[in-house]
N, C-alpha and C. Protein backbone atom coordinates (compact mmCIF):
# COMPACT_ATOMS: atom_id res chain seq x y z
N UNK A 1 20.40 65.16 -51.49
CA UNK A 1 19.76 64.61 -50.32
C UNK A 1 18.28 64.95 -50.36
N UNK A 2 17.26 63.88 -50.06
CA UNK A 2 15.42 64.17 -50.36
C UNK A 2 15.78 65.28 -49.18
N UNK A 3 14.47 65.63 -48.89
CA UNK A 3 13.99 66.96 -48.00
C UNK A 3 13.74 66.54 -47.23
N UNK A 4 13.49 65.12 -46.61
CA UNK A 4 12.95 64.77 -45.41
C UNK A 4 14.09 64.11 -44.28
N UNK A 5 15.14 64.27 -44.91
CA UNK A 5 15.97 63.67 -44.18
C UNK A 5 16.71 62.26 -44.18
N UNK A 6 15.64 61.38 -45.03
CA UNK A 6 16.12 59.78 -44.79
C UNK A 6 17.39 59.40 -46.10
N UNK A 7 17.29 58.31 -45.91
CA UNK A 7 18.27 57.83 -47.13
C UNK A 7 17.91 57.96 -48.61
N UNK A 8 18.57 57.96 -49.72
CA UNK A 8 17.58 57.96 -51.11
C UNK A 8 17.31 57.08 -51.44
N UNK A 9 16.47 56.64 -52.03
CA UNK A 9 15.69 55.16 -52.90
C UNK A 9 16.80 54.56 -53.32
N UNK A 10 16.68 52.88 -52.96
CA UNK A 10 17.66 52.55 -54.01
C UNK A 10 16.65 51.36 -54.24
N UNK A 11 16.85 51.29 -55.44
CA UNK A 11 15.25 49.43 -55.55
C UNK A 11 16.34 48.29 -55.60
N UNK A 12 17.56 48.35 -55.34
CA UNK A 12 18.38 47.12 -55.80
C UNK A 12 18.50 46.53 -53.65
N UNK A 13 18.14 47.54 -53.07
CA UNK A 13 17.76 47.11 -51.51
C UNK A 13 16.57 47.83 -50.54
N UNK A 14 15.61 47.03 -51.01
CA UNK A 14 14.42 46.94 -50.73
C UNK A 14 14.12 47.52 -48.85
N UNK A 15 13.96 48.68 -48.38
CA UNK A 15 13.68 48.84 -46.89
C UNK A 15 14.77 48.99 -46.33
N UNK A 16 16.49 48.89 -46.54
CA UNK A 16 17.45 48.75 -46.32
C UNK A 16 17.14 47.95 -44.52
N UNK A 17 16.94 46.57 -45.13
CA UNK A 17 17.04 45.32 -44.30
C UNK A 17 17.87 44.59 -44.81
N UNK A 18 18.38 44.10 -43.60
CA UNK A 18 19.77 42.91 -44.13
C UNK A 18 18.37 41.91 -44.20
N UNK A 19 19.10 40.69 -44.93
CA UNK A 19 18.50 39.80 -45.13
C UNK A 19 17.83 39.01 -44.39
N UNK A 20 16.54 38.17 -44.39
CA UNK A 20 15.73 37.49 -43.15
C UNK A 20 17.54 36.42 -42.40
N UNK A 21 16.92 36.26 -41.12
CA UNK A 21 18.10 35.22 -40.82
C UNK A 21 17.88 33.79 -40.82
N UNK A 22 18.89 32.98 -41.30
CA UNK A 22 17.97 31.40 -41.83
C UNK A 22 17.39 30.92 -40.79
N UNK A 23 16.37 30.25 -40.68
CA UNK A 23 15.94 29.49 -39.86
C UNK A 23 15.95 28.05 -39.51
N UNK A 24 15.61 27.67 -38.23
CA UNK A 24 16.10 25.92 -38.02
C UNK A 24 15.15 25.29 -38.22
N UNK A 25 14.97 24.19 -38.18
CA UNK A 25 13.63 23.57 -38.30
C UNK A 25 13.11 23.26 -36.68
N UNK A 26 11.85 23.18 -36.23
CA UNK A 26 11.43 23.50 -34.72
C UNK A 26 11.70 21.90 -34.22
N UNK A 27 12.38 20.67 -34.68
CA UNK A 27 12.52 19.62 -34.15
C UNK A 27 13.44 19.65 -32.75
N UNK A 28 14.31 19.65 -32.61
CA UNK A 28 15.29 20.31 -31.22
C UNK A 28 13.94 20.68 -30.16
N UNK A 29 13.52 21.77 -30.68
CA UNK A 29 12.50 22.44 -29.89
C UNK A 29 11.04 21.35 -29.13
N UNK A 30 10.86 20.78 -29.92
CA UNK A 30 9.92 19.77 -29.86
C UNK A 30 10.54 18.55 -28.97
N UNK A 31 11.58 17.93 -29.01
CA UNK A 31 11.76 17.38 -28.80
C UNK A 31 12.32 17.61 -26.72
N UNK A 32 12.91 18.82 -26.47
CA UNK A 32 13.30 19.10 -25.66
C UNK A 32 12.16 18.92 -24.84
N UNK A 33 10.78 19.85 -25.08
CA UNK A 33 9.53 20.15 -24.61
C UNK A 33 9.03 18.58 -24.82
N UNK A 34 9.06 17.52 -25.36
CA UNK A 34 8.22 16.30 -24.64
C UNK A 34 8.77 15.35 -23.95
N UNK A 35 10.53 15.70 -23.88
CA UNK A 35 11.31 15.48 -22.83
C UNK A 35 10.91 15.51 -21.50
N UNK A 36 10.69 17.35 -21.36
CA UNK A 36 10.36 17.86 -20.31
C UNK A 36 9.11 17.57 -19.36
N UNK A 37 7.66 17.60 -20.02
CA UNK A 37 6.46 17.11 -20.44
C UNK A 37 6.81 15.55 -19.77
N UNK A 38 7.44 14.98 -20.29
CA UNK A 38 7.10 13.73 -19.86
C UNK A 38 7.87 13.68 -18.19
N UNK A 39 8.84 14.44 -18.16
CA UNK A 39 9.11 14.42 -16.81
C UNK A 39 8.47 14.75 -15.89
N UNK A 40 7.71 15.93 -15.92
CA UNK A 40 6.58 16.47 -15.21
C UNK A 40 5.33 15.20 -14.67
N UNK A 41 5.14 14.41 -15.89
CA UNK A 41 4.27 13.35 -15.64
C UNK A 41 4.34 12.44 -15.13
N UNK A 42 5.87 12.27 -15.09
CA UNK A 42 5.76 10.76 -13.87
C UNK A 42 6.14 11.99 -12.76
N UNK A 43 7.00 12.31 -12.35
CA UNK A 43 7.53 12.90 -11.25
C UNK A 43 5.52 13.46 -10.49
N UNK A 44 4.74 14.43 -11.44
CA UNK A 44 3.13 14.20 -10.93
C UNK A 44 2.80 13.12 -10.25
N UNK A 45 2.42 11.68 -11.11
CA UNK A 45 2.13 10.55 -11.18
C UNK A 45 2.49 10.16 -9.60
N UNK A 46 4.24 9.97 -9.60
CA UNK A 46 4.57 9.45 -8.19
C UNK A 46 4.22 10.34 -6.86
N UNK A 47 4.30 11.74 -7.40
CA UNK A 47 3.75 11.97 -6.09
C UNK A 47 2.47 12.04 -5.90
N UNK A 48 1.49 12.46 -6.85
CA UNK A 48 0.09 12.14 -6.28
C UNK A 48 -0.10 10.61 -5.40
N UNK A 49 0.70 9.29 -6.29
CA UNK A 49 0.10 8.08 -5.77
C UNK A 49 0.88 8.06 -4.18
N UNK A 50 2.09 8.79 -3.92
CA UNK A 50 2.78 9.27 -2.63
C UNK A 50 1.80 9.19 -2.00
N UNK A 51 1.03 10.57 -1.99
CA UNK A 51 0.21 11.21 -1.17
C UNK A 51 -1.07 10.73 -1.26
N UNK A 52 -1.08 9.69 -1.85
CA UNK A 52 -2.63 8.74 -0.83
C UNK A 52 -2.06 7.64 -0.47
N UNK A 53 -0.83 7.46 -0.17
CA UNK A 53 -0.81 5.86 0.12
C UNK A 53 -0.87 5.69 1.66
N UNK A 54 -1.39 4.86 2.38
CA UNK A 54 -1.91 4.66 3.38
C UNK A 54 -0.44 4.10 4.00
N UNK A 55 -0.69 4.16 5.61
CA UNK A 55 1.32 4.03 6.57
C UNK A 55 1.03 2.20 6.08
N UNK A 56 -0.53 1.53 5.84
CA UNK A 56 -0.46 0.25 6.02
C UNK A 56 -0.10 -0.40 4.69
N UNK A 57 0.68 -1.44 4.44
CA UNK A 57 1.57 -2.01 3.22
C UNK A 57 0.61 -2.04 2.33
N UNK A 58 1.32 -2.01 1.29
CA UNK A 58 0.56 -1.71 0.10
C UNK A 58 -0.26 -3.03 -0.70
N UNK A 59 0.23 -4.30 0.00
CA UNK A 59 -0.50 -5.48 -0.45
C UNK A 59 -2.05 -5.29 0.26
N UNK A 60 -2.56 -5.85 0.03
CA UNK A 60 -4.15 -6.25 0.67
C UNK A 60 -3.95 -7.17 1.39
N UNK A 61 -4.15 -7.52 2.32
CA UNK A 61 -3.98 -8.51 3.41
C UNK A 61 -4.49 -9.74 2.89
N UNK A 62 -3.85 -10.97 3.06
CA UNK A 62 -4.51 -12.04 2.41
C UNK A 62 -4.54 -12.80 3.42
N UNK A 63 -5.98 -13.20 3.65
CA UNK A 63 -5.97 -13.74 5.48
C UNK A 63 -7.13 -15.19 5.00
N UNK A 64 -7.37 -15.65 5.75
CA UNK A 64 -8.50 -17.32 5.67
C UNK A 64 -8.19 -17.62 7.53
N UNK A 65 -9.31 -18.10 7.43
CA UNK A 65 -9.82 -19.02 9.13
C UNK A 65 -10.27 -20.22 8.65
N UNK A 66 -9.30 -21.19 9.03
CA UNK A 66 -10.12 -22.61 9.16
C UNK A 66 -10.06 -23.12 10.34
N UNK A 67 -11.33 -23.71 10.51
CA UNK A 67 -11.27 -24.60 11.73
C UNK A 67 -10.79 -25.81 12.26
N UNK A 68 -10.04 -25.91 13.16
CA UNK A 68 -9.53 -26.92 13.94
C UNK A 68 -9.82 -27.79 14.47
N UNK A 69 -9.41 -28.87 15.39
CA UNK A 69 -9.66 -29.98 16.30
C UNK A 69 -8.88 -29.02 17.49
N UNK A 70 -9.52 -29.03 18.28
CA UNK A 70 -9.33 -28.11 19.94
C UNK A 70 -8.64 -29.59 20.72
N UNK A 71 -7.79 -29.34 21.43
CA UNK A 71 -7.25 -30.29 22.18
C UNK A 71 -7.73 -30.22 23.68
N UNK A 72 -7.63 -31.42 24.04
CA UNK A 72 -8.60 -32.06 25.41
C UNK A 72 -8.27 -31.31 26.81
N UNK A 73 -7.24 -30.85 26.74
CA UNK A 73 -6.40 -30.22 27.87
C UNK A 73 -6.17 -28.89 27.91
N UNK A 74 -6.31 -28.17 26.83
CA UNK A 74 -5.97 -26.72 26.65
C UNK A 74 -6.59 -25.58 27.77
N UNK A 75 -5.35 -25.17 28.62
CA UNK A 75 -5.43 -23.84 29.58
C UNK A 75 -5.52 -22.72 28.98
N UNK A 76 -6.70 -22.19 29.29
CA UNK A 76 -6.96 -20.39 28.51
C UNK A 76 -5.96 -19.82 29.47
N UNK A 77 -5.18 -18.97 28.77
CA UNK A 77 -4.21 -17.72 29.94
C UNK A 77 -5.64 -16.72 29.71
N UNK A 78 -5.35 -15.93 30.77
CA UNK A 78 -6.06 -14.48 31.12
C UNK A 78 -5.98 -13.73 29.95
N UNK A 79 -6.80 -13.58 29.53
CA UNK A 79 -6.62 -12.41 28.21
C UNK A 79 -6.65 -11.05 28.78
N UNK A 80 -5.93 -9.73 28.04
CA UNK A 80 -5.43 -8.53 28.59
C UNK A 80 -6.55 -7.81 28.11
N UNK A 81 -6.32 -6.24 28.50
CA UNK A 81 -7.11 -5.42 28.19
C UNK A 81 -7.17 -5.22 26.51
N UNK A 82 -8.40 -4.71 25.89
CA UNK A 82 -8.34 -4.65 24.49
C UNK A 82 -7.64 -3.28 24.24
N UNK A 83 -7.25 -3.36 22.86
CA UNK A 83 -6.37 -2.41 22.79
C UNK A 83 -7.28 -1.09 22.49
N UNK A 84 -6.55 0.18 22.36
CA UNK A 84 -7.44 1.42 22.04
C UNK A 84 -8.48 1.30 20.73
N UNK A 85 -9.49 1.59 20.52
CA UNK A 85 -10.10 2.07 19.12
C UNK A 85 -8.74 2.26 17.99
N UNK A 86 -7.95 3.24 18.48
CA UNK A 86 -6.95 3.79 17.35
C UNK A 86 -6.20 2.47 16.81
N UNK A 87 -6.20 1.31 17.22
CA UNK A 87 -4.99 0.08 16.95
C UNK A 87 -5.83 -0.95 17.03
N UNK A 88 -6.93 -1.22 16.49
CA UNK A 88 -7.96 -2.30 16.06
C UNK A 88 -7.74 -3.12 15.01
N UNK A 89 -6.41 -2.67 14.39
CA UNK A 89 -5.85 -3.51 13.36
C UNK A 89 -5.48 -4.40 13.70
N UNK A 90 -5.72 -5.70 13.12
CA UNK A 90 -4.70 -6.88 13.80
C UNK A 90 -3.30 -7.22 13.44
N UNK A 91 -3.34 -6.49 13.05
CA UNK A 91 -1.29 -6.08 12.70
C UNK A 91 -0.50 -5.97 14.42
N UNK A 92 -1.44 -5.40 15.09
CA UNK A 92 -1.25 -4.72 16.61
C UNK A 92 -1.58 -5.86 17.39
N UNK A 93 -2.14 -6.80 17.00
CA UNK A 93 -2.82 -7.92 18.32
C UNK A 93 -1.26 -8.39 19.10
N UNK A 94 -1.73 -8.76 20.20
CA UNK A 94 -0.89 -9.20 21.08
C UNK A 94 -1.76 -10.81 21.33
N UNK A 95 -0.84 -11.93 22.15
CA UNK A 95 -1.11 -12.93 22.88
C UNK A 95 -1.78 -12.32 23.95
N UNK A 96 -3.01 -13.21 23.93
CA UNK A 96 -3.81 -12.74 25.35
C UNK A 96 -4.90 -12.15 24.83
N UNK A 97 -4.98 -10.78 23.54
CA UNK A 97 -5.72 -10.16 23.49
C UNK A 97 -6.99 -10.86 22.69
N UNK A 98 -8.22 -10.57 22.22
CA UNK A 98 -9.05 -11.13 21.71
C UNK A 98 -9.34 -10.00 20.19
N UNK A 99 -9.72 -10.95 18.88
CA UNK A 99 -10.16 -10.35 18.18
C UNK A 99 -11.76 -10.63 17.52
N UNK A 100 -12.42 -9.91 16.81
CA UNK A 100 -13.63 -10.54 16.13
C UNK A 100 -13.08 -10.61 14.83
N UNK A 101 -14.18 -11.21 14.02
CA UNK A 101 -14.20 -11.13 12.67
C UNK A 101 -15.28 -10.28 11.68
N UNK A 102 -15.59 -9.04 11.67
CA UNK A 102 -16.03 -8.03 10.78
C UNK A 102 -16.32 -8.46 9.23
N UNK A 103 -15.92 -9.79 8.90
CA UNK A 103 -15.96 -9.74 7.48
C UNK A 103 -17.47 -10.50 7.18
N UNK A 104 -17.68 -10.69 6.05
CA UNK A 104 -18.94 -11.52 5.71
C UNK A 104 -18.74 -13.14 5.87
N UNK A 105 -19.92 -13.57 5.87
CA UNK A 105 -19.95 -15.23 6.10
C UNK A 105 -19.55 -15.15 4.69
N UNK A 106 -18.00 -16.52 4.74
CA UNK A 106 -17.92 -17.14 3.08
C UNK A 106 -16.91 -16.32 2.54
N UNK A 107 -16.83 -14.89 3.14
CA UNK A 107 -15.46 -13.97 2.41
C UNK A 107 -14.62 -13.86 3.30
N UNK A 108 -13.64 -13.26 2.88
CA UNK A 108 -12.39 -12.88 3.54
C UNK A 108 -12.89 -12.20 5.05
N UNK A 109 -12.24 -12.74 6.14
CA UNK A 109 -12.09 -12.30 7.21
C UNK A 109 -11.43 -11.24 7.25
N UNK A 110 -12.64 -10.31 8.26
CA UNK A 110 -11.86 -8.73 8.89
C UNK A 110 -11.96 -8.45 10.14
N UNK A 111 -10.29 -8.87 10.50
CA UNK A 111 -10.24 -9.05 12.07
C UNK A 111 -10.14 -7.48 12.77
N UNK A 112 -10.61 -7.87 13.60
CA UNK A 112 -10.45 -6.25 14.81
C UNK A 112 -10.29 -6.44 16.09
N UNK A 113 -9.08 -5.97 16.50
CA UNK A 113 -8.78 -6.03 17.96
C UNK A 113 -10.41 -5.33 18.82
N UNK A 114 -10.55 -6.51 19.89
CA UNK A 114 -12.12 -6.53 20.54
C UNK A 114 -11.81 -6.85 21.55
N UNK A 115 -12.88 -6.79 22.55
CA UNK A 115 -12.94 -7.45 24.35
C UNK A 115 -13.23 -9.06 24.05
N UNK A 116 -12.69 -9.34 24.72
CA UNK A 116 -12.87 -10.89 25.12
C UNK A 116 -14.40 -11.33 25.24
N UNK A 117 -15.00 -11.05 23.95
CA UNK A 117 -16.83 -11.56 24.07
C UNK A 117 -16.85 -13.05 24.18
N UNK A 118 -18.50 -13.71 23.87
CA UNK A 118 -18.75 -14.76 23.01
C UNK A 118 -18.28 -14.41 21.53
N UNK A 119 -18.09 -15.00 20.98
CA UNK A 119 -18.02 -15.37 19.16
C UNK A 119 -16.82 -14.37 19.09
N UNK A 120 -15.67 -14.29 19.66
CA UNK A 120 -14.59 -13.67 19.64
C UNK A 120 -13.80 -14.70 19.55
N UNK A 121 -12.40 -14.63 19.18
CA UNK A 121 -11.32 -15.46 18.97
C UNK A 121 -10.24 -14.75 19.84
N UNK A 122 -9.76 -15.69 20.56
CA UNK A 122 -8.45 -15.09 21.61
C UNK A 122 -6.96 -15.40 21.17
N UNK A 123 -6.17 -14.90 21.02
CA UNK A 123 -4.91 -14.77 20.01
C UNK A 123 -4.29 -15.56 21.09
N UNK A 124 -3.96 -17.14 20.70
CA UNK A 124 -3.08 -18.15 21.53
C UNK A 124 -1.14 -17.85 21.08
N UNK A 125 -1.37 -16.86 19.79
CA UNK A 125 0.13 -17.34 20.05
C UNK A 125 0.34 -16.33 18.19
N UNK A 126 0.94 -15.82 18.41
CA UNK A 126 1.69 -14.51 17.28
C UNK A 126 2.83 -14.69 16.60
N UNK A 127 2.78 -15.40 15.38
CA UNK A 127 4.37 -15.75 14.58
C UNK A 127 4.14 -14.58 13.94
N UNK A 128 5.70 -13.45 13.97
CA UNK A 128 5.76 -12.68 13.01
C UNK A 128 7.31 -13.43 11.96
N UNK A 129 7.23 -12.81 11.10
CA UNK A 129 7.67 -13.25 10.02
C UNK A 129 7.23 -13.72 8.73
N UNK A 130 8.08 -14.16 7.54
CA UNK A 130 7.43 -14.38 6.33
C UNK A 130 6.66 -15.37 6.27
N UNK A 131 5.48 -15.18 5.89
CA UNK A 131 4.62 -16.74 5.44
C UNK A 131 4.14 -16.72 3.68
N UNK A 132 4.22 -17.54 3.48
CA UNK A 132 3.26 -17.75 2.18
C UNK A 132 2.17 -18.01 1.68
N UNK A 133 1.09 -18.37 3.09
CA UNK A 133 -0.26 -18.43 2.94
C UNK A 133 -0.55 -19.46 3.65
N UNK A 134 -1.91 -19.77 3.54
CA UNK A 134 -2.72 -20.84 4.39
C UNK A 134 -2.26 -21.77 4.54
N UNK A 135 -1.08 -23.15 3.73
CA UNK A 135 -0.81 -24.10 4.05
C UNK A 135 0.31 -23.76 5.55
N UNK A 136 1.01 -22.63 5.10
CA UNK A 136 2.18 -22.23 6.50
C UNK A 136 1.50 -21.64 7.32
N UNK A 137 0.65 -20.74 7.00
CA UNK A 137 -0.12 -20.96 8.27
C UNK A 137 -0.80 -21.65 9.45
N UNK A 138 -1.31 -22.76 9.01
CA UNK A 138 -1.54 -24.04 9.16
C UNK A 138 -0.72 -24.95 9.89
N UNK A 139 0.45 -24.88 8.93
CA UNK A 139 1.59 -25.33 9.73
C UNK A 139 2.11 -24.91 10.98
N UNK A 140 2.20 -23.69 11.12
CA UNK A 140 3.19 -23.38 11.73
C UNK A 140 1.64 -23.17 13.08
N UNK A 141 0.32 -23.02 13.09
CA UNK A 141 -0.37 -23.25 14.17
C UNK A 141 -0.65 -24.49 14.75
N UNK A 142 -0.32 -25.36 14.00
CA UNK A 142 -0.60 -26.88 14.15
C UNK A 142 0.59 -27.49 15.09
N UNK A 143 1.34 -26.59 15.50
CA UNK A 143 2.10 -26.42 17.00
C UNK A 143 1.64 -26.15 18.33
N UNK A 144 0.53 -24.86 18.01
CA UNK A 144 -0.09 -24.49 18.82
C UNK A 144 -0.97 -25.14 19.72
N UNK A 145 -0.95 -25.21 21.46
CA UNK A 145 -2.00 -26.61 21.46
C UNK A 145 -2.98 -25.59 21.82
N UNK A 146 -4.38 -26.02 21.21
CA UNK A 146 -5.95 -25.07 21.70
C UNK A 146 -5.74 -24.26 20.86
N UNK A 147 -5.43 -24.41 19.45
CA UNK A 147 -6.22 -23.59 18.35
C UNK A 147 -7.15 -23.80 17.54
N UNK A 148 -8.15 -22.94 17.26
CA UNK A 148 -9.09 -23.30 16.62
C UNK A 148 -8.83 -22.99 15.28
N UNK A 149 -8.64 -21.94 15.23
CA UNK A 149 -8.69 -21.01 13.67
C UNK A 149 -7.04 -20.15 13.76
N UNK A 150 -7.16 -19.70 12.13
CA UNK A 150 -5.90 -19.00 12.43
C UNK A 150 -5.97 -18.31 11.07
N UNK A 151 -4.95 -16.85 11.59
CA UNK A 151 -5.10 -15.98 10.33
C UNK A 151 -3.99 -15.69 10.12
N UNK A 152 -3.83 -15.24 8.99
CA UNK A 152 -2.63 -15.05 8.25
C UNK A 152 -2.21 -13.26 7.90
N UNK A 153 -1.51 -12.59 7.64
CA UNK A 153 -1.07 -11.35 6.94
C UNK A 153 0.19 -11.74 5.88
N UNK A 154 -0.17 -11.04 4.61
CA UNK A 154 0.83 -11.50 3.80
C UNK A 154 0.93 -10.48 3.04
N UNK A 155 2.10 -9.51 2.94
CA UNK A 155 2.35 -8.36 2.34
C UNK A 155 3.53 -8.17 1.47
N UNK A 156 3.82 -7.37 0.65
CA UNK A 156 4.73 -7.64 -0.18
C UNK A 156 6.29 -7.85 0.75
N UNK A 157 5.80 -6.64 1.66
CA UNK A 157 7.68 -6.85 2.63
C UNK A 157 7.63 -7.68 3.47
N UNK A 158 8.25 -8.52 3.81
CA UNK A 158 7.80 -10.13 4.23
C UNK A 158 8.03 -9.45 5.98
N UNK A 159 8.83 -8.62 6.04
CA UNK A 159 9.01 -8.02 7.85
C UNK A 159 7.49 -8.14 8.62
N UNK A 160 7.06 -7.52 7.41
CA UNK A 160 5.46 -7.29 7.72
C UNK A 160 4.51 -8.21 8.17
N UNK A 161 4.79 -9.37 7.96
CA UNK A 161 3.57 -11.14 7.53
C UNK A 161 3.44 -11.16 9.17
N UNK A 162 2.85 -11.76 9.19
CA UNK A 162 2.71 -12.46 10.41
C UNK A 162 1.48 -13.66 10.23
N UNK A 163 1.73 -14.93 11.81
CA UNK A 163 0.45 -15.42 11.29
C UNK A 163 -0.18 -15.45 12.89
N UNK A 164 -1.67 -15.56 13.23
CA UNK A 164 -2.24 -16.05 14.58
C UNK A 164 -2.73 -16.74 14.66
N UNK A 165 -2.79 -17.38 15.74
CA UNK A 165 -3.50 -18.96 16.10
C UNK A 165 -4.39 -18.27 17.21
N UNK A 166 -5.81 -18.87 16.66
CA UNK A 166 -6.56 -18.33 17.50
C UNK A 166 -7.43 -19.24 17.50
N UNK A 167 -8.11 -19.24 19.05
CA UNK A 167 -8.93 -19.99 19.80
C UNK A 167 -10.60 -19.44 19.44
N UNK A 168 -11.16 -20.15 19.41
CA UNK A 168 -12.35 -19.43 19.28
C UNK A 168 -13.17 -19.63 20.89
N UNK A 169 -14.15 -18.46 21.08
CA UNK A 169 -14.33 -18.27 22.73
C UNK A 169 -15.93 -18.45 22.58
């Protein structure tokens, strides 16, 4: 036995280590991790775009005003009080109430619930339901008697659409 205590030399086993243990190749590994990775990225993805999406539908409002032939007889009803600052959307208009138009001459109209001014439009009459754009819009105001103009909402969830026939004041 050496003097120091340990085992004696043997050169036929080198460090007396068992042998390395085989190894796998890192594909499994790789593959699990861009599995994972990619889950992280949409599950991110949807909720970041979650958390900016506005309560109002996700289409852009697709609205037009054309002008009318006003009929010879048409009775204005009393228009109501305007609605709060907070509900100036015209998603919110009621019959009776009056809106302006905020948008540029030539572009898309941006209506806002307003007081019954000059150069205001007074909401004769509120179809909610699905429309498909300016020709049904059209249509379906061309019922209306004493409209001048009329706007449309058209969003992907059709609950949402609505169209107004509006008088101009």
């Amino acid at each position: 036995m050496p003097p120091y205590g340990g085992q004696p030399y043997r050169p036929d086993d080198p460090y007396g280590e068992d042998p390395a243990p085989s190894r796998r190749g890192r594909g499994p590994l790789i593959a699990v991790l861009a599995v994972v990775l990619l889950v992280v990225a949409v599950a991110g993805t949807f909720w970041f775009r979650r958390g900016q999406s506005d309560p109002a539908p996700a289409a852009a409002p697709s609205s037009s005003a054309v002008a009318g032939e006003p009929s010879a007889g048409a009775v204005e009803p009393a228009p109501s009080a305007a609605a709060p600052e907070s509900s100036a959307d015209p998603r919110f208009a009621k019959v009776g109430q009056c809106v302006r138009n905020d948008g540029t001459a030539g572009g898309k109209p941006k209506l806002l619930i307003s007081g019954c001014t000059a150069k205001s439009y007074e909401v004769l009459s509120r179809i909610d339901g699905p429309t498909s754009g300016e020709r049904d819009a059209e249509a379906k105001c061309g019922k209306v008697e004493g409209y001048t103009n009329w706007y449309f909402f058209d969003s992907e969830l059709d609950t949402l659409d609505f169209v107004l026939c509006l008088k101009q004041r």
